[in-house]
Protein backbone atom coordinates (compact mmCIF):
# COMPACT_ATOMS: atom_id res chain seq x y z
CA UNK A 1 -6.41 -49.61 32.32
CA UNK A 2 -8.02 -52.52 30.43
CA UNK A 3 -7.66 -53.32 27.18
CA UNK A 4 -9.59 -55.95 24.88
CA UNK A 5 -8.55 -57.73 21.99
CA UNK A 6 -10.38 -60.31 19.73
CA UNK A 7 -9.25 -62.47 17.07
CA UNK A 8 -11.86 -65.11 15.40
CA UNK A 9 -14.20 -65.78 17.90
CA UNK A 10 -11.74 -65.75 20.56
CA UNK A 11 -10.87 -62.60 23.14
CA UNK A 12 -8.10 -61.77 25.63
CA UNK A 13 -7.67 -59.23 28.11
CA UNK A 14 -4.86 -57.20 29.53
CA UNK A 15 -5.10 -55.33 32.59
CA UNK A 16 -2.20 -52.54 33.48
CA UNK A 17 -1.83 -50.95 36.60
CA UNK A 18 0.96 -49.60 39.54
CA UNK A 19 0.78 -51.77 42.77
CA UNK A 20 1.02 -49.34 45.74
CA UNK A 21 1.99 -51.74 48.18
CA UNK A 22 4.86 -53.34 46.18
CA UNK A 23 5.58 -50.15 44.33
CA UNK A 24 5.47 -52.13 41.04
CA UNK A 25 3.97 -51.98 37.62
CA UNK A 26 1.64 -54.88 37.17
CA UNK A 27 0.25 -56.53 33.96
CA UNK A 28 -2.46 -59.17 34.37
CA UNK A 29 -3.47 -61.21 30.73
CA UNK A 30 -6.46 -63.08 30.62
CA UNK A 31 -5.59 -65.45 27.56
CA UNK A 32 -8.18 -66.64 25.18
CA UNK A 33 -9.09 -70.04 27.48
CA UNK A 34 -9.93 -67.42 30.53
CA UNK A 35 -6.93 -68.28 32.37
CA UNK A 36 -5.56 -64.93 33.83
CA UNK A 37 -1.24 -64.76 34.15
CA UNK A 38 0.47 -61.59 36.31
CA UNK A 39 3.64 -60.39 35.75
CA UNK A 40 5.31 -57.58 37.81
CA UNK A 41 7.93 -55.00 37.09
CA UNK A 42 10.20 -53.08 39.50
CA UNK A 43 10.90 -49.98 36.71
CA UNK A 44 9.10 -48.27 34.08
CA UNK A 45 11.76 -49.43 31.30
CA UNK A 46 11.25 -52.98 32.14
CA UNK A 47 7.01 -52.92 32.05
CA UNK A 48 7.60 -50.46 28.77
CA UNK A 49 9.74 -53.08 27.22
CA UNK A 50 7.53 -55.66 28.16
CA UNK A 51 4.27 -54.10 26.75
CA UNK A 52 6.03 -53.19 23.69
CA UNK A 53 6.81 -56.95 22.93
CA UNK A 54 3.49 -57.78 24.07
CA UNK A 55 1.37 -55.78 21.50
CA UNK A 56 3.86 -57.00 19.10
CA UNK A 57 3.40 -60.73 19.89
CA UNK A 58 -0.42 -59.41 19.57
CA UNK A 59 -0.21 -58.02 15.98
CA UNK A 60 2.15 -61.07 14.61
CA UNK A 61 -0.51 -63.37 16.16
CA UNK A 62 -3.61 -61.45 14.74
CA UNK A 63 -4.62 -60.27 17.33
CA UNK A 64 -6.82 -56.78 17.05
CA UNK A 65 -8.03 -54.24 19.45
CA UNK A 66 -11.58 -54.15 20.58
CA UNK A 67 -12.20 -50.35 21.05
CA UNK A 68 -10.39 -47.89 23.17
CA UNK A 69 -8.98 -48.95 26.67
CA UNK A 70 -11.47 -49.19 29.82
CA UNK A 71 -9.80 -46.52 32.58
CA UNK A 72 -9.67 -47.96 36.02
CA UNK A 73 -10.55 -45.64 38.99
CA UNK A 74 -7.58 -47.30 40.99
CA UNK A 75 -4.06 -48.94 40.29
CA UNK A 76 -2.43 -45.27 39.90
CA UNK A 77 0.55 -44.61 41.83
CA UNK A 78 0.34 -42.76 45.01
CA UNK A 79 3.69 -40.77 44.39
CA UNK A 80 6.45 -41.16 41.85
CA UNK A 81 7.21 -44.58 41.40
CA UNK A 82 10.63 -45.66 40.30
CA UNK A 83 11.97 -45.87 36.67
């Protein structure tokens, strides 16, 4: 899924998805100067906690959505991934 946020007249991505090869979860920001960071995740509770502070950060920072998420056709998991 992507998701788009604007603030002034800047915007940022962020870009969630489950990495079949790896078997993790994978978050990819595009910040505001179009420099794109990854992070990955071996469990569910660790990407969760991470998002969660993430749209927090978002919302302290002014950050606001720009409509609904963008689904991707790939980046879901094959089978179960781990928690």
């Amino acid at each position: 899924m992507i998701w788009f946020y604007t603030r002034d007249q800047q915007s940022l991505t962020l870009e969630t998805r489950y990495d079949n090869d790896t078997s993790e979860y994978v978050a990819v920001v595009v910040n505001a100067n179009g420099q794109p960071e990854t992070k990955r995740f071996t469990t569910l509770d660790e990407f969760r906690a991470w998002l969660l502070s993430f749209e927090n950060d978002l919302m302290s920072e002014q950050w606001t959505s720009d409509g609904p998420p963008h689904f991707l056709a790939d980046g879901w998991p094959h089978r179960t991934p781990r928690r």
